[in-house]
PDB file of N, CA and C in Angstrom:
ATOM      1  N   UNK A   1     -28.074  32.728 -22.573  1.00  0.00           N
ATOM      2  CA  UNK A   1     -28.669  34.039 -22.740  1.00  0.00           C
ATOM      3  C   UNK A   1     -28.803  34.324 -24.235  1.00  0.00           C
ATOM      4  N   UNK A   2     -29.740  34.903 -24.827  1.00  0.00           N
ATOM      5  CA  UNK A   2     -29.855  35.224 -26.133  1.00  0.00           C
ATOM      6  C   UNK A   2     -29.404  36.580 -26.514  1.00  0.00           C
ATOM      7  N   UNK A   3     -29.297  36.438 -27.983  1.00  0.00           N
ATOM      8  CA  UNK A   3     -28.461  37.974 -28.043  1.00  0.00           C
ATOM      9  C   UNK A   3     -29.265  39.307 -27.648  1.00  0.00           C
ATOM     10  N   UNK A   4     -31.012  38.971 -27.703  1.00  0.00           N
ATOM     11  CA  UNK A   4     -31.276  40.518 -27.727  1.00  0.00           C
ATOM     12  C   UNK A   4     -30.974  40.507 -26.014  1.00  0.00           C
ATOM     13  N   UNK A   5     -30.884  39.671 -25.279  1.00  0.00           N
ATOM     14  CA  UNK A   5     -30.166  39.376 -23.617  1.00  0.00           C
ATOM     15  C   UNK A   5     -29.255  40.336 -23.235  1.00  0.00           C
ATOM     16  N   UNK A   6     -28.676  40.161 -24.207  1.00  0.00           N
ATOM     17  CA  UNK A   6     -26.901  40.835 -24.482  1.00  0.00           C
ATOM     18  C   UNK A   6     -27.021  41.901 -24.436  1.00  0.00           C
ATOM     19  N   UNK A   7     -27.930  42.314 -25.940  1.00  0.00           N
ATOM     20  CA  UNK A   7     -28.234  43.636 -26.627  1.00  0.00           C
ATOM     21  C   UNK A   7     -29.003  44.659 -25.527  1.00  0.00           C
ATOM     22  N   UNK A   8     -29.839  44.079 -24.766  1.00  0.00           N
ATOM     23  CA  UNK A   8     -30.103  44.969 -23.394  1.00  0.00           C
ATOM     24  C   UNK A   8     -29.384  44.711 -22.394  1.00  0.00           C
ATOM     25  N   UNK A   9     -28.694  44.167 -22.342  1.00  0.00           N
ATOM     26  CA  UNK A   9     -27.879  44.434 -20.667  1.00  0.00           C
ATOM     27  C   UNK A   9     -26.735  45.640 -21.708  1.00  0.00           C
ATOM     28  N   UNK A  10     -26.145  45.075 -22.784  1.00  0.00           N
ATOM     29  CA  UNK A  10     -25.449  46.607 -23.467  1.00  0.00           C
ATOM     30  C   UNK A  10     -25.958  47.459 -23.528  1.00  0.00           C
ATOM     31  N   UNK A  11     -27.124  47.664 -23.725  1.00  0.00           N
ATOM     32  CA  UNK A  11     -27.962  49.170 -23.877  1.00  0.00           C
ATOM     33  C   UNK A  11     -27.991  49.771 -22.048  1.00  0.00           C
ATOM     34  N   UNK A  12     -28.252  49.357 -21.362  1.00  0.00           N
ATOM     35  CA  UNK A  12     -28.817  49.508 -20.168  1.00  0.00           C
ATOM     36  C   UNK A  12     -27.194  50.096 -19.376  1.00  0.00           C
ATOM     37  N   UNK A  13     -26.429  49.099 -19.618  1.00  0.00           N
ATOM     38  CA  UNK A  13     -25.369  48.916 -18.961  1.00  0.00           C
ATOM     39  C   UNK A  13     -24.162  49.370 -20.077  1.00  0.00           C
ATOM     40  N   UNK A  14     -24.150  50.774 -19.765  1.00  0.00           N
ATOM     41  CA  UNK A  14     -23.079  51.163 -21.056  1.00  0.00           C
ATOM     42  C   UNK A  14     -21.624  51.295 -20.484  1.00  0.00           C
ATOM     43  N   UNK A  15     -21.455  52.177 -19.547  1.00  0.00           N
ATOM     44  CA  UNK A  15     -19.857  51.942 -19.578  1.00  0.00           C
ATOM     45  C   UNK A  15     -19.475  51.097 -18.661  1.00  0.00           C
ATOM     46  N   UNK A  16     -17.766  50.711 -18.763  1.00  0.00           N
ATOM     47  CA  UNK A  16     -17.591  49.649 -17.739  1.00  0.00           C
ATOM     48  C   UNK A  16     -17.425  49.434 -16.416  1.00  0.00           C
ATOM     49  N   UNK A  17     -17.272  50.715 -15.637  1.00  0.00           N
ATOM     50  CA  UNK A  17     -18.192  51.342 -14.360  1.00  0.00           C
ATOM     51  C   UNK A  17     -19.586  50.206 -14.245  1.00  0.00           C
ATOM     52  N   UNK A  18     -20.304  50.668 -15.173  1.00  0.00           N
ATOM     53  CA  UNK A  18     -22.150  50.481 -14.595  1.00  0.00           C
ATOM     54  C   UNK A  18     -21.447  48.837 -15.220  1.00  0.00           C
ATOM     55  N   UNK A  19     -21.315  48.398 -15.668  1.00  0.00           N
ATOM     56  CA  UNK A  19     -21.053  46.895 -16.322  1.00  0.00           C
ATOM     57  C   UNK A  19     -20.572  46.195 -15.539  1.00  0.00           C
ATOM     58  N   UNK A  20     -19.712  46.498 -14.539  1.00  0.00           N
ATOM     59  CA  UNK A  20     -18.909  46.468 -13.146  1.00  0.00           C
ATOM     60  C   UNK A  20     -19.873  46.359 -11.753  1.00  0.00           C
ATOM     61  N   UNK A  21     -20.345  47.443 -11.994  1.00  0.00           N
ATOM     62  CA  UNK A  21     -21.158  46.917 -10.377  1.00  0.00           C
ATOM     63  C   UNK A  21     -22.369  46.075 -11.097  1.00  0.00           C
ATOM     64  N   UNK A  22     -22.368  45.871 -12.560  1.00  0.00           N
ATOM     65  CA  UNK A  22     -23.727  44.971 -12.400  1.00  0.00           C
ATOM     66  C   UNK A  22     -23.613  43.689 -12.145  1.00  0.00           C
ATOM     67  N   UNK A  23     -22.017  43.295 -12.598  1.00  0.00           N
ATOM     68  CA  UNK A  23     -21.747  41.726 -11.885  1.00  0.00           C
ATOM     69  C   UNK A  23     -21.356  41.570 -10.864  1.00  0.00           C
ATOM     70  N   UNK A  24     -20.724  43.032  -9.870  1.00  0.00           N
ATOM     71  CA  UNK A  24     -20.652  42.855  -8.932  1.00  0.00           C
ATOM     72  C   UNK A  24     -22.206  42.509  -7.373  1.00  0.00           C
ATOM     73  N   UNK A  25     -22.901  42.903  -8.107  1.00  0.00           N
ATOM     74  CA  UNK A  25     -24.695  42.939  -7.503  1.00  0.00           C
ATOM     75  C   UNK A  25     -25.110  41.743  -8.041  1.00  0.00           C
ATOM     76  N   UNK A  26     -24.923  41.154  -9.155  1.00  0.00           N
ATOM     77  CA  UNK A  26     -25.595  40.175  -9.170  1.00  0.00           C
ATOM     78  C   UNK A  26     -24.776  38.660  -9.244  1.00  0.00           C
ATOM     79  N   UNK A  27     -24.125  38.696  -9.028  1.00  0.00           N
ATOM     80  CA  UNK A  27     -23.117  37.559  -8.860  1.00  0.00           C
ATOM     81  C   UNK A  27     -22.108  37.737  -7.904  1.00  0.00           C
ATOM     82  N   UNK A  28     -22.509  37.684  -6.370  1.00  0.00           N
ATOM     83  CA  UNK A  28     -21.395  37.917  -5.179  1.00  0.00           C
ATOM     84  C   UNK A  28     -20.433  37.466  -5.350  1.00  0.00           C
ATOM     85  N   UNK A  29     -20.278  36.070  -5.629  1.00  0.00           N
ATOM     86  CA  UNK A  29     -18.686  35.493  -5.665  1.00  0.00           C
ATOM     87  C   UNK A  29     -17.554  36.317  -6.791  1.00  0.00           C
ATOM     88  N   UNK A  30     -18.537  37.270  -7.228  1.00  0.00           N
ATOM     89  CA  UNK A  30     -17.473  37.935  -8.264  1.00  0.00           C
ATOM     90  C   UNK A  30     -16.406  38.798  -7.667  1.00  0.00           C
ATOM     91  N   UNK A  31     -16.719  39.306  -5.916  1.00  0.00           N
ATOM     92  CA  UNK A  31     -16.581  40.410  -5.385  1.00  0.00           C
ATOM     93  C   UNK A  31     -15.107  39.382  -4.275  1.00  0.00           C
ATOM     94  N   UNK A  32     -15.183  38.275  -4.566  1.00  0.00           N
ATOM     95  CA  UNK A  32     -14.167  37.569  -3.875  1.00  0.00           C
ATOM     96  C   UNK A  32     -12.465  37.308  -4.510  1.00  0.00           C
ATOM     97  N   UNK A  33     -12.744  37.210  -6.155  1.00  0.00           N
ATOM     98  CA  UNK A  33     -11.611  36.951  -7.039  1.00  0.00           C
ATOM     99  C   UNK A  33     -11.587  37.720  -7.973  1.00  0.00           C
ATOM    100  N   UNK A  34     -10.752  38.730  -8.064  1.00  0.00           N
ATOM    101  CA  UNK A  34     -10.858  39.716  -9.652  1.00  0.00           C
ATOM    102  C   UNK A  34     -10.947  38.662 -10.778  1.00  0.00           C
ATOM    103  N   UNK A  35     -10.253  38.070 -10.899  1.00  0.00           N
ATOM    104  CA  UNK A  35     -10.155  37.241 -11.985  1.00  0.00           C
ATOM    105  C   UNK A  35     -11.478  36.509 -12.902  1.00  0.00           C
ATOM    106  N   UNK A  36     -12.415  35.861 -11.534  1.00  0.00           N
ATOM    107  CA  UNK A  36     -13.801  35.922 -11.927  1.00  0.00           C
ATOM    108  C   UNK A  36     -14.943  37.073 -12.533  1.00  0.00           C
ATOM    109  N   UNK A  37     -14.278  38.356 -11.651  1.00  0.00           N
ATOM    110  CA  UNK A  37     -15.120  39.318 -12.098  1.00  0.00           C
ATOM    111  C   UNK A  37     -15.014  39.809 -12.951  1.00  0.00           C
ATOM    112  N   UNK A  38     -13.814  39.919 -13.946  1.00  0.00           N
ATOM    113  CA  UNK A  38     -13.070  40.652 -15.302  1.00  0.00           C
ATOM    114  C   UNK A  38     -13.943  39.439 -15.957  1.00  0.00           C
ATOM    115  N   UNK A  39     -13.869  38.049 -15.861  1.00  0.00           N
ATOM    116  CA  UNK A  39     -14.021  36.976 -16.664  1.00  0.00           C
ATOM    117  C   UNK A  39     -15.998  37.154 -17.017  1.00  0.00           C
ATOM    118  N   UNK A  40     -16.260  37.379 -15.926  1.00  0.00           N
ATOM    119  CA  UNK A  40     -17.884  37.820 -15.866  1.00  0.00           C
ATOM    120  C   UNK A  40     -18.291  38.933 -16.809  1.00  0.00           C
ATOM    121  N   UNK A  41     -17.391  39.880 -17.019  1.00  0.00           N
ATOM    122  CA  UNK A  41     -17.754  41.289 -17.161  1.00  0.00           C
ATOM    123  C   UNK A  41     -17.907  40.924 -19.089  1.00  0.00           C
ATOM    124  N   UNK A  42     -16.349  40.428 -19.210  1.00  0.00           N
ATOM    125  CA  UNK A  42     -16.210  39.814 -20.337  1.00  0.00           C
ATOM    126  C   UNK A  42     -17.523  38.622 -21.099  1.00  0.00           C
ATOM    127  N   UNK A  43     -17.584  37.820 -19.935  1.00  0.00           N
ATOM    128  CA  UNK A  43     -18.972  36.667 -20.711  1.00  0.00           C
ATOM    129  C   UNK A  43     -20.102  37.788 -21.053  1.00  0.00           C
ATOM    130  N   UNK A  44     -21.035  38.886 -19.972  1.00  0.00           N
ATOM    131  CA  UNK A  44     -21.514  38.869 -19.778  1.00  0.00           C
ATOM    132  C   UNK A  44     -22.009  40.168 -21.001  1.00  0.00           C
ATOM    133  N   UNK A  45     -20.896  40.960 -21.369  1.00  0.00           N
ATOM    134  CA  UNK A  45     -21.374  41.791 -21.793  1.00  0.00           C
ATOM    135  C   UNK A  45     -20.504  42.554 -23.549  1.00  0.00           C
ATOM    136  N   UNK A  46     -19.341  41.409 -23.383  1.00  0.00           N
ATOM    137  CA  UNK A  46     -18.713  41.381 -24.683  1.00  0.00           C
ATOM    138  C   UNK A  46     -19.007  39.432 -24.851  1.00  0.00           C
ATOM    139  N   UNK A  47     -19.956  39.086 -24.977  1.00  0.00           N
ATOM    140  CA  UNK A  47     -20.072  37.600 -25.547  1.00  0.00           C
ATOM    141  C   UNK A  47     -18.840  37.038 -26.662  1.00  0.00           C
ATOM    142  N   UNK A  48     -19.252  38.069 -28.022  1.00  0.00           N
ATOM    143  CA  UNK A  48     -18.455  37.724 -28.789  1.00  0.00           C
ATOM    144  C   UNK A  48     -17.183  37.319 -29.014  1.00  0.00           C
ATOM    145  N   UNK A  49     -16.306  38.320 -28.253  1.00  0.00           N
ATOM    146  CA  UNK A  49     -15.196  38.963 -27.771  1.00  0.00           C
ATOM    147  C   UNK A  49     -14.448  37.685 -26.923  1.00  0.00           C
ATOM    148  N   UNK A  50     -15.777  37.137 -25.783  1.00  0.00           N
ATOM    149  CA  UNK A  50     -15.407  36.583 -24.969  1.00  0.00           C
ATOM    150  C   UNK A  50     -15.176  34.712 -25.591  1.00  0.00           C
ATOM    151  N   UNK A  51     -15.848  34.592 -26.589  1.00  0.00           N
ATOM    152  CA  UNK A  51     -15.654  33.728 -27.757  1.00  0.00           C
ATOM    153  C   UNK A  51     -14.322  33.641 -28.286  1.00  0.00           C
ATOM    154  N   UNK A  52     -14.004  34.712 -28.888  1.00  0.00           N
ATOM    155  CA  UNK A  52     -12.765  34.708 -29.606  1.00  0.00           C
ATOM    156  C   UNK A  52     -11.517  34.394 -28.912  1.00  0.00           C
ATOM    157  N   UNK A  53     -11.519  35.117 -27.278  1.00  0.00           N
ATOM    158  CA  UNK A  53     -11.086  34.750 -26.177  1.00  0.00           C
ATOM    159  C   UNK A  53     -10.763  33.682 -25.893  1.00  0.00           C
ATOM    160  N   UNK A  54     -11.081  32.647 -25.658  1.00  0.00           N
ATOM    161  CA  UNK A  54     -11.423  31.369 -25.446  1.00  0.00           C
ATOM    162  C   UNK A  54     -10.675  30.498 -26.585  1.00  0.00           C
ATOM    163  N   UNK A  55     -11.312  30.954 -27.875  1.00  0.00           N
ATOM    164  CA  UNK A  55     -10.966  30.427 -28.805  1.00  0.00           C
ATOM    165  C   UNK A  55      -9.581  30.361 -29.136  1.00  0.00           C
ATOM    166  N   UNK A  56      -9.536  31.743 -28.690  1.00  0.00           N
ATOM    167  CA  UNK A  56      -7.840  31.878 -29.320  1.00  0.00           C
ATOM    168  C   UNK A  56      -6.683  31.085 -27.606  1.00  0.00           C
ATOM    169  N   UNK A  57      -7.102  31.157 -26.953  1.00  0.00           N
ATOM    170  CA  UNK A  57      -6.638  31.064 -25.615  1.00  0.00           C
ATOM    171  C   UNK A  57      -6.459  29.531 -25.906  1.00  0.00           C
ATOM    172  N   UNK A  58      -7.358  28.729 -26.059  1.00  0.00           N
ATOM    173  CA  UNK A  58      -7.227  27.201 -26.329  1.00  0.00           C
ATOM    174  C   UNK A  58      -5.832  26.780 -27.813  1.00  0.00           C
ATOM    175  N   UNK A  59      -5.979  27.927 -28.285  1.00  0.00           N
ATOM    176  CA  UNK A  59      -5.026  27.494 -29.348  1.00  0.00           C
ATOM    177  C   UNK A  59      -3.573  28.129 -29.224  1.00  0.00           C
ATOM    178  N   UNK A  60      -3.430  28.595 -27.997  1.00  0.00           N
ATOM    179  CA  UNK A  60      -2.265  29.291 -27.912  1.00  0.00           C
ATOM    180  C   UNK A  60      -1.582  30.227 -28.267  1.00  0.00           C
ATOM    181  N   UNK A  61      -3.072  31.388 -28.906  1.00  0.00           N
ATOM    182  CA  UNK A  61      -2.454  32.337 -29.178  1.00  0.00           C
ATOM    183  C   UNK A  61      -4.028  33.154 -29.198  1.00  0.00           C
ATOM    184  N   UNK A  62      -3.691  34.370 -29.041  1.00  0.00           N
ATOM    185  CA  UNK A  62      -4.566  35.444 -28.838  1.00  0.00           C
ATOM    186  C   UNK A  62      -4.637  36.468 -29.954  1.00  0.00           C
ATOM    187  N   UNK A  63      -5.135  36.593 -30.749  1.00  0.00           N
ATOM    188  CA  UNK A  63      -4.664  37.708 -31.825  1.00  0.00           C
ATOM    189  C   UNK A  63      -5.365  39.066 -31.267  1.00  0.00           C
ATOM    190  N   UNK A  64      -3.957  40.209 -31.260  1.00  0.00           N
ATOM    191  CA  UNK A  64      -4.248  41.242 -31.059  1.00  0.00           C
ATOM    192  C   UNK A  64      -5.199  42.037 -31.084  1.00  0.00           C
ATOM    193  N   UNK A  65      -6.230  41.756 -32.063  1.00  0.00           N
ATOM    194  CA  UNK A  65      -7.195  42.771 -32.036  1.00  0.00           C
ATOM    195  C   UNK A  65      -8.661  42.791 -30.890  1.00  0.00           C
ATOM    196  N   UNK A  66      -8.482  41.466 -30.738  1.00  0.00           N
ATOM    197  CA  UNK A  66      -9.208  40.680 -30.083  1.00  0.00           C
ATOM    198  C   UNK A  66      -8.562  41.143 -28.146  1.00  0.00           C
ATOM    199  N   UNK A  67      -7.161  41.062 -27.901  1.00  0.00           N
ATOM    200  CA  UNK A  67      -6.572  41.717 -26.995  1.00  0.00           C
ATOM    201  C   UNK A  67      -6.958  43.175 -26.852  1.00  0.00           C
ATOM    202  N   UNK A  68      -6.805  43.919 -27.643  1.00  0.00           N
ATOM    203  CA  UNK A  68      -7.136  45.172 -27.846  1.00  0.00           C
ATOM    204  C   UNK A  68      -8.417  46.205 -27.661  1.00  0.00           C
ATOM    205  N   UNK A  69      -9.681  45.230 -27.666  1.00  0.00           N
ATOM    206  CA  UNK A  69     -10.692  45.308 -27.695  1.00  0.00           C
ATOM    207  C   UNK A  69     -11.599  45.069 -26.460  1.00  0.00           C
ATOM    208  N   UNK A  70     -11.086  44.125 -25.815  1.00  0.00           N
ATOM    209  CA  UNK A  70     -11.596  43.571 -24.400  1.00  0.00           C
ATOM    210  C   UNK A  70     -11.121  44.392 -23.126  1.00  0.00           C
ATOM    211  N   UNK A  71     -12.316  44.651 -22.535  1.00  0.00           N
ATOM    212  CA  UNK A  71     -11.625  45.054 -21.044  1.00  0.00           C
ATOM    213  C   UNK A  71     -10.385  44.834 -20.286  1.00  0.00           C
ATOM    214  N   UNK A  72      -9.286  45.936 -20.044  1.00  0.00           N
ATOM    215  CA  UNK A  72      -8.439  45.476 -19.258  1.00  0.00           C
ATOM    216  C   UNK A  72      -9.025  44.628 -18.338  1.00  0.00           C
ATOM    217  N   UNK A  73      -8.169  43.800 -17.515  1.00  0.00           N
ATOM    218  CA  UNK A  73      -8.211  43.059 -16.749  1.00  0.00           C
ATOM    219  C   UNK A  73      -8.149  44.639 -15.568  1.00  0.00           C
ATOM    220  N   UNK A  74      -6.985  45.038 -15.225  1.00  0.00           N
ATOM    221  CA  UNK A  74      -6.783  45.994 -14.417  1.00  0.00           C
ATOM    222  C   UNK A  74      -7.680  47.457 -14.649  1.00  0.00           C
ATOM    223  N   UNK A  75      -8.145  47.786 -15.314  1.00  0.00           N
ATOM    224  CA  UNK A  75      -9.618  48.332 -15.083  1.00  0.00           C
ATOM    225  C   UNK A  75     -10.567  48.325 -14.446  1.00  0.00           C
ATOM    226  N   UNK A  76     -11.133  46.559 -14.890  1.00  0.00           N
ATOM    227  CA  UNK A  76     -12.238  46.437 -13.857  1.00  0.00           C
ATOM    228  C   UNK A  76     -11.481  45.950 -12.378  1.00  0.00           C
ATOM    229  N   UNK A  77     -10.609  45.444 -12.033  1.00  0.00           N
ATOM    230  CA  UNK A  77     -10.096  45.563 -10.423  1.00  0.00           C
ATOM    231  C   UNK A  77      -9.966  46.962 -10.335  1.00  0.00           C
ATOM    232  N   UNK A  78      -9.458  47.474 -10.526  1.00  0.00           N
ATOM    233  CA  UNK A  78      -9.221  49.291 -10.247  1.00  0.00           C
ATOM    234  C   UNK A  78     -10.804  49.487 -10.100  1.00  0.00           C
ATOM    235  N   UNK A  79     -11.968  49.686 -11.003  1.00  0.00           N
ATOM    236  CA  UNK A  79     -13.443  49.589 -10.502  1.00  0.00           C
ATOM    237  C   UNK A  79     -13.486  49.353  -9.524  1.00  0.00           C
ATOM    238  N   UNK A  80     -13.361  47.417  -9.320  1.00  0.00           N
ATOM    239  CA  UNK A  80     -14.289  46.983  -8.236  1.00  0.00           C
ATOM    240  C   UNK A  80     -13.492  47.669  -6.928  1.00  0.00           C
ATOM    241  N   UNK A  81     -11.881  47.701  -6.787  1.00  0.00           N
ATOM    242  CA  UNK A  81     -11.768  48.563  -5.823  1.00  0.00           C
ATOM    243  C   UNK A  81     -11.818  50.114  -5.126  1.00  0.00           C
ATOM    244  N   UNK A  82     -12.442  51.054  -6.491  1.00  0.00           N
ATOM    245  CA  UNK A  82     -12.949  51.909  -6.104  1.00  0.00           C
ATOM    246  C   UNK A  82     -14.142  51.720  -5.397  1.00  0.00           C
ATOM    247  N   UNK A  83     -15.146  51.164  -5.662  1.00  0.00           N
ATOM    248  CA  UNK A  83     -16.135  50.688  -4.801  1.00  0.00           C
ATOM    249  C   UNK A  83     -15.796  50.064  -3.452  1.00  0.00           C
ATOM    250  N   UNK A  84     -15.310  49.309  -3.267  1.00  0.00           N
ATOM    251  CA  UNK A  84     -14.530  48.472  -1.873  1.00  0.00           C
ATOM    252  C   UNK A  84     -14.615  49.881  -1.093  1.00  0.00           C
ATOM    253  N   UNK A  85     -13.822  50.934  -1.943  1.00  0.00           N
ATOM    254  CA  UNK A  85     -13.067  51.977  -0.937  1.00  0.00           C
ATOM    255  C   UNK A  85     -14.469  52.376  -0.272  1.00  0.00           C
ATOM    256  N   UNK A  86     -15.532  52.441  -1.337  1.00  0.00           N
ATOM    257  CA  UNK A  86     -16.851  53.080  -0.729  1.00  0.00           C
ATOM    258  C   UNK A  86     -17.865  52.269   0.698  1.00  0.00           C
ATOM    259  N   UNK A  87     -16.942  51.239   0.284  1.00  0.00           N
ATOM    260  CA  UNK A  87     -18.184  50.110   1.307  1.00  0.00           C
ATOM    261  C   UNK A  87     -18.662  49.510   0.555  1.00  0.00           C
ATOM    262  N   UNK A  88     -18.416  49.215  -0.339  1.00  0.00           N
ATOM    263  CA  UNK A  88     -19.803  48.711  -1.443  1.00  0.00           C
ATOM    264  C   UNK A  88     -19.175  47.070  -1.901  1.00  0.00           C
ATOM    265  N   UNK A  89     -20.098  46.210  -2.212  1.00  0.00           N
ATOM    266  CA  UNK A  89     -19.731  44.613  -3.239  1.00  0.00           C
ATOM    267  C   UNK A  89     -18.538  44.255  -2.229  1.00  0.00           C
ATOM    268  N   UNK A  90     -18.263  44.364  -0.854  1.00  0.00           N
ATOM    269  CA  UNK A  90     -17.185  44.012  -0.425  1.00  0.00           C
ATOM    270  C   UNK A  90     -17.341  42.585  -0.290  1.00  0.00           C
ATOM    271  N   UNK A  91     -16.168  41.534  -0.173  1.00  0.00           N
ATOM    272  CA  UNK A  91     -16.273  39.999  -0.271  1.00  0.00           C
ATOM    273  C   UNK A  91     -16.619  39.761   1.188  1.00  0.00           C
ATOM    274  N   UNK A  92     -17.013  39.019   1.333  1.00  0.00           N
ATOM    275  CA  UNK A  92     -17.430  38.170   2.216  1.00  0.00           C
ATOM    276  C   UNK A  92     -16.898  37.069   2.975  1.00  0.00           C
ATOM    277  N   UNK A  93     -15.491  36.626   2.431  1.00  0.00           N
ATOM    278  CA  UNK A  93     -14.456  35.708   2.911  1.00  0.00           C
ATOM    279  C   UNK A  93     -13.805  36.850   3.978  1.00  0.00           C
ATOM    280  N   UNK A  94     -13.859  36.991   5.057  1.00  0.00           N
ATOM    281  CA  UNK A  94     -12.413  37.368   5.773  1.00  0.00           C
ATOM    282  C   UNK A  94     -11.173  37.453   5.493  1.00  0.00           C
ATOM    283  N   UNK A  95     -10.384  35.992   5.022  1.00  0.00           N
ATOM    284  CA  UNK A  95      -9.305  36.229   4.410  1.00  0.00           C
ATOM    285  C   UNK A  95      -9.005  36.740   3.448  1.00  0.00           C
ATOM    286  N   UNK A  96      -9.741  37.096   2.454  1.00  0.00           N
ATOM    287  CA  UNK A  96     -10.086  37.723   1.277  1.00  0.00           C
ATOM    288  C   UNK A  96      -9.949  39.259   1.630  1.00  0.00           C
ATOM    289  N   UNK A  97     -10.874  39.460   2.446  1.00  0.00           N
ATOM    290  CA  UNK A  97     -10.508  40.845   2.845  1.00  0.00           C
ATOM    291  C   UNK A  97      -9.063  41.741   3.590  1.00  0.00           C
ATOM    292  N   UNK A  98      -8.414  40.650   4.584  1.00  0.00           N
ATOM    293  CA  UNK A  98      -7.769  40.764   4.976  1.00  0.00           C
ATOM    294  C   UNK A  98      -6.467  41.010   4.166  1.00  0.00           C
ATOM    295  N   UNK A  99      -6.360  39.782   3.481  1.00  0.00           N
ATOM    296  CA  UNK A  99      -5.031  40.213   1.824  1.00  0.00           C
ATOM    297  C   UNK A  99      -5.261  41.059   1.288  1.00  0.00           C
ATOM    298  N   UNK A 100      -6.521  41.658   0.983  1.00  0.00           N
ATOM    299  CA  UNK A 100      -6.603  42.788   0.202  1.00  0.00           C
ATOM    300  C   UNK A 100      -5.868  43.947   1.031  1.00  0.00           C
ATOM    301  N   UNK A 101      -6.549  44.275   2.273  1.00  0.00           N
ATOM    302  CA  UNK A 101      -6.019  45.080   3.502  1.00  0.00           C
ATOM    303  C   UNK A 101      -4.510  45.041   3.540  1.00  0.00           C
ATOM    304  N   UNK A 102      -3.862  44.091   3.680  1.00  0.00           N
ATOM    305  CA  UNK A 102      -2.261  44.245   4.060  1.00  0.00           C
ATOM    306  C   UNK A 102      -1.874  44.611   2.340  1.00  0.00           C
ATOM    307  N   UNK A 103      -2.272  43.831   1.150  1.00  0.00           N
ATOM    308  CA  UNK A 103      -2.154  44.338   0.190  1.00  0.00           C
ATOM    309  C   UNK A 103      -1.940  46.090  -0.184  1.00  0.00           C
ATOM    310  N   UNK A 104      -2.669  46.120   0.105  1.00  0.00           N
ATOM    311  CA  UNK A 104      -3.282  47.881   0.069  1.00  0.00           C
ATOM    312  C   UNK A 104      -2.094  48.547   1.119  1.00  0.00           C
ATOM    313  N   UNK A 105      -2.075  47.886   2.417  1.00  0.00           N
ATOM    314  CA  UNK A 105      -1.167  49.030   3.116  1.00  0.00           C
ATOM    315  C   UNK A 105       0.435  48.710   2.732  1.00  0.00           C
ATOM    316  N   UNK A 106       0.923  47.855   2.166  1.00  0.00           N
ATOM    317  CA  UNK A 106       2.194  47.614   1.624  1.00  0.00           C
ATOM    318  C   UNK A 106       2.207  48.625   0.536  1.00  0.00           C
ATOM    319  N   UNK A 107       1.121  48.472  -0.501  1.00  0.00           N
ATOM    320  CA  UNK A 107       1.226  49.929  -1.488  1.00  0.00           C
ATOM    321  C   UNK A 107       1.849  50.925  -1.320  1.00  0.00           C
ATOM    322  N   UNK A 108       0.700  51.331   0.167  1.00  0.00           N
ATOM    323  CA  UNK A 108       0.793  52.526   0.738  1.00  0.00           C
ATOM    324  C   UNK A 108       2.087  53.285   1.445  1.00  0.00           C
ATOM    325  N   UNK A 109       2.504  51.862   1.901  1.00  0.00           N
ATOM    326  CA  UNK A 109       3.795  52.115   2.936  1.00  0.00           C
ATOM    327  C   UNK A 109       4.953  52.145   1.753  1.00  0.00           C
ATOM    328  N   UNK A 110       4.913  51.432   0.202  1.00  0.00           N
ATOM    329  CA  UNK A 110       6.209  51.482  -0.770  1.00  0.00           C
ATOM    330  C   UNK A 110       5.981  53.273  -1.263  1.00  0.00           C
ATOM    331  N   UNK A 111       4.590  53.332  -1.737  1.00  0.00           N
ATOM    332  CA  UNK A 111       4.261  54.712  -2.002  1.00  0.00           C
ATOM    333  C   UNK A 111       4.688  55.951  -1.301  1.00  0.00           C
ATOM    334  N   UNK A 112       4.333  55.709  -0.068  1.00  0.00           N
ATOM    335  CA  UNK A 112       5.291  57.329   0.997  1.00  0.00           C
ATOM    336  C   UNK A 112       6.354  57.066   1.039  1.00  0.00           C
ATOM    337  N   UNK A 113       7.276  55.573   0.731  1.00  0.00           N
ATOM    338  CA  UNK A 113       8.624  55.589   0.729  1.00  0.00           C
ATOM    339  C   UNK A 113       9.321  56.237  -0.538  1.00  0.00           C
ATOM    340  N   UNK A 114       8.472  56.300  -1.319  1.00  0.00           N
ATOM    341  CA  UNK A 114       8.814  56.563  -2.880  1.00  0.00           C
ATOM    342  C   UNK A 114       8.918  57.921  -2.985  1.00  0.00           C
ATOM    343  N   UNK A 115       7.808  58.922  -2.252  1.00  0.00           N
ATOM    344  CA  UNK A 115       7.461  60.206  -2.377  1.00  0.00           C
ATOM    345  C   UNK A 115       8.818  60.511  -1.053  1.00  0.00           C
ATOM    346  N   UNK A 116       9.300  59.933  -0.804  1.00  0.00           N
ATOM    347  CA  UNK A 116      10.550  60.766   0.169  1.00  0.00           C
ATOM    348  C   UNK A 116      11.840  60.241  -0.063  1.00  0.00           C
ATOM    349  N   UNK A 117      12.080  59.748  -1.323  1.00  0.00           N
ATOM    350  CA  UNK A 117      13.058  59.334  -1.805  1.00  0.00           C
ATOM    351  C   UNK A 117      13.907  58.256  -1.559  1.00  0.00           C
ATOM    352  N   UNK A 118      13.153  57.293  -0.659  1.00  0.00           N
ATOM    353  CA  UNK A 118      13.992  56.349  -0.172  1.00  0.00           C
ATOM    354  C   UNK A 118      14.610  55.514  -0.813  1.00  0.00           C
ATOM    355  N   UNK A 119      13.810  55.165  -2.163  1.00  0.00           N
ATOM    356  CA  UNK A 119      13.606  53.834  -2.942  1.00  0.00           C
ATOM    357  C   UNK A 119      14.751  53.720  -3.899  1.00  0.00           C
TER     358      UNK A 119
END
């Protein structure tokens, strides 16, 4: 992709909401592994970033600013599963869905244990 590539999907696609469902719409398998989809969000729309990333990741170390700067990881899952909640970019694996599901109701079930003091 070339930079003015970049430079309009950044213009178009400003916060990481809209940056979020755009890899979630155009790249399904993103909607199966967070890990892919943070990694997407990152190639797709911090290039540079996602350079330094890499760079520093291969050498065993990450310098902070570079950490600092990039999309949480837990952001865009928190995104893509606000959407899920809607119906929306849901995966397409069954089992995929299903872990997410018992995932989610274990939350749920530590969460009302928490709010009644059990824990």
């Amino acid at each position: 992709m070339e930079d003015s590539e970049y430079e309009d999907l950044k213009e178009k696609y400003k916060t990481l909401k809209e940056q979020t469902e755009y890899i979630l719409k155009n790249y399904p398998s993103s909607r199966e592994l967070d890990e892919l989809l943070w990694w997407l969000v990152l190639k797709t729309f911090y290039p540079d970033l996602a350079k330094l990333f890499g760079e520093g990741a291969n050498k065993g170390y990450i310098p902070k600013e570079v950490l600092e700067s990039i999309p949480r990881f837990e952001t865009v899952s928190r995104i893509r599963r606000k959407f899920n909640e809607q119906g929306m970019y849901l995966p397409k694996d069954k089992e995929v869905r299903a872990r997410r599901r018992r995932y989610e109701e274990h939350w749920r079930r530590l969460m009302g244990e928490e709010k009644r003091g059990e824990l």
